[in-house]
Protein backbone atom coordinates (compact mmCIF):
# COMPACT_ATOMS: atom_id res chain seq x y z
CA UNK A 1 125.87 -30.27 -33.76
CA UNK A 2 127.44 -27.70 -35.99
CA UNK A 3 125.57 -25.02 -37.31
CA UNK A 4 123.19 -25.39 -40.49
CA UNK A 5 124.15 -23.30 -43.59
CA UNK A 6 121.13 -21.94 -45.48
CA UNK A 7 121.35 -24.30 -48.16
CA UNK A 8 121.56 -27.10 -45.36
CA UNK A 9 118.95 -25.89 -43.68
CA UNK A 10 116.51 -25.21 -46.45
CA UNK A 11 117.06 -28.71 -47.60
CA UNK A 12 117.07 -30.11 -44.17
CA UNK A 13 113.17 -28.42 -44.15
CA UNK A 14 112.45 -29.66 -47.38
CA UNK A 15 112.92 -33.07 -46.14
CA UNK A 16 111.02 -32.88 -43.12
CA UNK A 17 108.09 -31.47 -44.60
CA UNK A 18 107.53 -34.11 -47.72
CA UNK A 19 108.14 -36.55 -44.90
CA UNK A 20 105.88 -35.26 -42.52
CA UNK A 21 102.87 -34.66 -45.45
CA UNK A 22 103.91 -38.89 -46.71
CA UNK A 23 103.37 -40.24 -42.93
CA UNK A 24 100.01 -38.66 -42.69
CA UNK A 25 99.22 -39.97 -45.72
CA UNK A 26 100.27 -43.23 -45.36
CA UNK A 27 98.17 -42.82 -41.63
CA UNK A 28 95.36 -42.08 -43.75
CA UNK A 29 95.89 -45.59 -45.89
CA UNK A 30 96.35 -47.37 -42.79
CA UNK A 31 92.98 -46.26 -41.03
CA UNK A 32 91.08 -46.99 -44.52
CA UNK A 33 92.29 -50.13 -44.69
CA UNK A 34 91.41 -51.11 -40.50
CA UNK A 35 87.68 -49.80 -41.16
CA UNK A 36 87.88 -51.78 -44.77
CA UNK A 37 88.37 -54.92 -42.43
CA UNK A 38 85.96 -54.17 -40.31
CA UNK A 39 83.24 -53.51 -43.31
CA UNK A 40 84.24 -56.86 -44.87
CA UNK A 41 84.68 -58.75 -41.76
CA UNK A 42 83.61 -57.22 -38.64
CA UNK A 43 86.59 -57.43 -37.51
CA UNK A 44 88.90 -54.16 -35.53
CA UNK A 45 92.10 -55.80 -35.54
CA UNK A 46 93.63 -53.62 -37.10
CA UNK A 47 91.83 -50.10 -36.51
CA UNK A 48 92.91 -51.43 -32.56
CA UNK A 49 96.29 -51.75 -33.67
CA UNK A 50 96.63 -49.31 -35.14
CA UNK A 51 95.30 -46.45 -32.55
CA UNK A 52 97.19 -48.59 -29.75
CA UNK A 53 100.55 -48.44 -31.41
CA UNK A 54 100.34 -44.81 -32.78
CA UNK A 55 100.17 -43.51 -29.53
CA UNK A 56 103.53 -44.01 -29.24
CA UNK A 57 104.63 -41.04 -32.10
CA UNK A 58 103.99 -38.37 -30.15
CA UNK A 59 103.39 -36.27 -32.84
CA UNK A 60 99.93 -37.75 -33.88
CA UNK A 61 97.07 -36.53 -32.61
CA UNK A 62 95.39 -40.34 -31.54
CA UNK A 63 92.60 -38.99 -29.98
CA UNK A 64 91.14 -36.98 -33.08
CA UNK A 65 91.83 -39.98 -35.51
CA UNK A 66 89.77 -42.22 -32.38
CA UNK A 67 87.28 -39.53 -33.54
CA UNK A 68 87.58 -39.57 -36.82
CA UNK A 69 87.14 -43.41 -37.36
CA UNK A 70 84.49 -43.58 -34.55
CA UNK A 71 82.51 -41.07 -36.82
CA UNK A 72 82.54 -43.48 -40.14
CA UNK A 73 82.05 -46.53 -37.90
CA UNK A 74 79.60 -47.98 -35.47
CA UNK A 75 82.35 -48.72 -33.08
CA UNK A 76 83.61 -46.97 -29.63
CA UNK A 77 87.00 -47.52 -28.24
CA UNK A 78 87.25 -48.99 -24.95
CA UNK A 79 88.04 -51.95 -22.68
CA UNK A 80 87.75 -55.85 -23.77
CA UNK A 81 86.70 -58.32 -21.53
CA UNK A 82 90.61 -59.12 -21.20
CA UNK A 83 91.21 -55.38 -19.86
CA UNK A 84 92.40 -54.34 -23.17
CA UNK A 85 91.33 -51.02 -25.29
CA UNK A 86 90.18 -51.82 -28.70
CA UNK A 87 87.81 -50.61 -31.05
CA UNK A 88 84.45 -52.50 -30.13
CA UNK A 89 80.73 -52.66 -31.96
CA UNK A 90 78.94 -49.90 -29.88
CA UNK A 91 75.47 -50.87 -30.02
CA UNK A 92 73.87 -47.18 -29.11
CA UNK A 93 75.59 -45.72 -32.16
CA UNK A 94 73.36 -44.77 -34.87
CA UNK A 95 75.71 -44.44 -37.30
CA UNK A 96 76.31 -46.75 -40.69
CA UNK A 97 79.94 -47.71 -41.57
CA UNK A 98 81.52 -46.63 -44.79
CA UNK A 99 84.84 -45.48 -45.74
CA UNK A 100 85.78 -42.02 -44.93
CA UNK A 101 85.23 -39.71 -47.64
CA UNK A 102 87.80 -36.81 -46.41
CA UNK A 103 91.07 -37.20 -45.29
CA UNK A 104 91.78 -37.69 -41.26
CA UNK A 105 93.90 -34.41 -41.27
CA UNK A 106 91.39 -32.28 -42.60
CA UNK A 107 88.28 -34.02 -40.99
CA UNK A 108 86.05 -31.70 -38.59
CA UNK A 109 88.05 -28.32 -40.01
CA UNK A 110 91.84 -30.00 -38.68
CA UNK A 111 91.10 -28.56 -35.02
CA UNK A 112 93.90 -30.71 -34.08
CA UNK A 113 96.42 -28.41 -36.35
CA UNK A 114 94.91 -25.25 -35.55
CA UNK A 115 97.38 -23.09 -33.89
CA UNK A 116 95.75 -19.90 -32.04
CA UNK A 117 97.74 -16.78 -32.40
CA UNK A 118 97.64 -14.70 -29.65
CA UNK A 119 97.81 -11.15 -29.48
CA UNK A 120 100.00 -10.90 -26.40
CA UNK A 121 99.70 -6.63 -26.43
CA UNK A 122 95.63 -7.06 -26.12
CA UNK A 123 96.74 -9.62 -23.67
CA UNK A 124 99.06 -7.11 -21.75
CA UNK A 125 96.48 -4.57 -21.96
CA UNK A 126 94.23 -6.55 -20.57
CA UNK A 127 96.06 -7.93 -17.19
CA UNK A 128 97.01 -4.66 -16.64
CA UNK A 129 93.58 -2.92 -16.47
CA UNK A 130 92.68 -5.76 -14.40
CA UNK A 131 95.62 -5.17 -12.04
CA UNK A 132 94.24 -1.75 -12.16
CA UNK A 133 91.03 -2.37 -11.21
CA UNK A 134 92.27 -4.68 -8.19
CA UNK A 135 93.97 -1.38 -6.94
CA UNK A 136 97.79 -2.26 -7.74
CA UNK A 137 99.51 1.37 -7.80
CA UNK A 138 100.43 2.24 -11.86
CA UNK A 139 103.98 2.87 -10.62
CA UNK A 140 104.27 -1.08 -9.02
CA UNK A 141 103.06 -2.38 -12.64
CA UNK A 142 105.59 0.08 -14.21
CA UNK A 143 108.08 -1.38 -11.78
CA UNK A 144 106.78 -4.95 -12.57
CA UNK A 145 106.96 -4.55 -16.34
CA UNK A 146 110.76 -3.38 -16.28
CA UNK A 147 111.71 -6.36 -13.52
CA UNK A 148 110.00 -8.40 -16.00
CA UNK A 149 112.58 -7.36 -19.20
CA UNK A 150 110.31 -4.21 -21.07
CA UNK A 151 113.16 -1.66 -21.22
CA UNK A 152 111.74 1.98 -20.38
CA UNK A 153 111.48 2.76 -24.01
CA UNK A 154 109.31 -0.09 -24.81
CA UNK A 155 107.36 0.34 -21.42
CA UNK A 156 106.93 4.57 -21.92
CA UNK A 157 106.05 3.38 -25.94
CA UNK A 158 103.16 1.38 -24.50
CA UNK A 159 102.03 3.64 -22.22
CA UNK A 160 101.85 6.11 -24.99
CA UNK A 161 100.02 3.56 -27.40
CA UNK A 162 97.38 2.14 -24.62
CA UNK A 163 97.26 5.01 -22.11
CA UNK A 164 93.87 5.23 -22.62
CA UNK A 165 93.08 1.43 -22.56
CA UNK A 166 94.52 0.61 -19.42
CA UNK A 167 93.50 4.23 -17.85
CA UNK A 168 96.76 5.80 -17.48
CA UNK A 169 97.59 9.22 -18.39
CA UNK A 170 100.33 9.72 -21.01
């Protein structure tokens, strides 16, 4: 593949997001319409189909829309008498069926989209007081840290910054 111009690749992002935003939309239209069925008919066709065939974009997260229907329905997902998962009447449930009243991607605060950023220098600071505190010599983490790719200016830069978090003198 040849390399992307800006232009290219702006557009080329441009693309993939509308797309991205219109296929979790159209998600959303599809599980509306399975739990419609299943409020006019009792039927789970196609909520089953559905969850059974998206599993296959990897992409998806299948297990919080199984969540996210099983919370506006009185159904569980598990086996059929034939061996087969589908979306079944749970009896225990307790709660009434009705079409969903948020959208699947922002149901439950999106903890399926959530990405965690991690501060990798608290991180650092962290594994190395523990190293510490095991007894591993400053000068074998110093030795460590450089093996690992820290050139000595970035290693004698964080010693300066977090001498006196991980307890050695600057």
């Amino acid at each position: 593949m040849s390399k992307l111009t800006d232009e290219q690749y702006n557009t080329k992002l441009a693309a993939f997001i509308e797309s991205a935003t219109t296929q979790r939309d159209n998600c959303q239209v599809l599980i509306v319409e399975g739990i419609q069925q299943y409020l006019d008919s009792g039927r789970t066709t196609r909520l089953s189909t559905f969850l059974s065939k998206s599993v296959k974009v990897k992409s998806l997260p299948t297990v919080t829309i199984k969540d996210f229907i099983k919370s506006y329905t009185n159904l569980k997902y598990s086996k059929n008498k034939a061996g087969e998962y589908m979306f079944l009447k749970d009896d225990k449930s307790t709660t009434i069926s009705s079409l969903p009243t948020e959208n699947w991607y922002e149901w439950n605060k999106a903890k399926h989209n959530s990405v965690k950023e991690i501060d990798y220098t608290k991180r650092l600071t962290n594994d190395v007081k523990k190293a510490l505190e095991k007894g591993v010599a400053p000068q074998d983490l110093m030795s460590a840290l450089l093996d690992g790719g820290l050139t000595t200016k970035q290693l004698l830069n964080m010693i300066d910054t977090n001498s006196k978090a991980i307890g050695i003198a600057a």
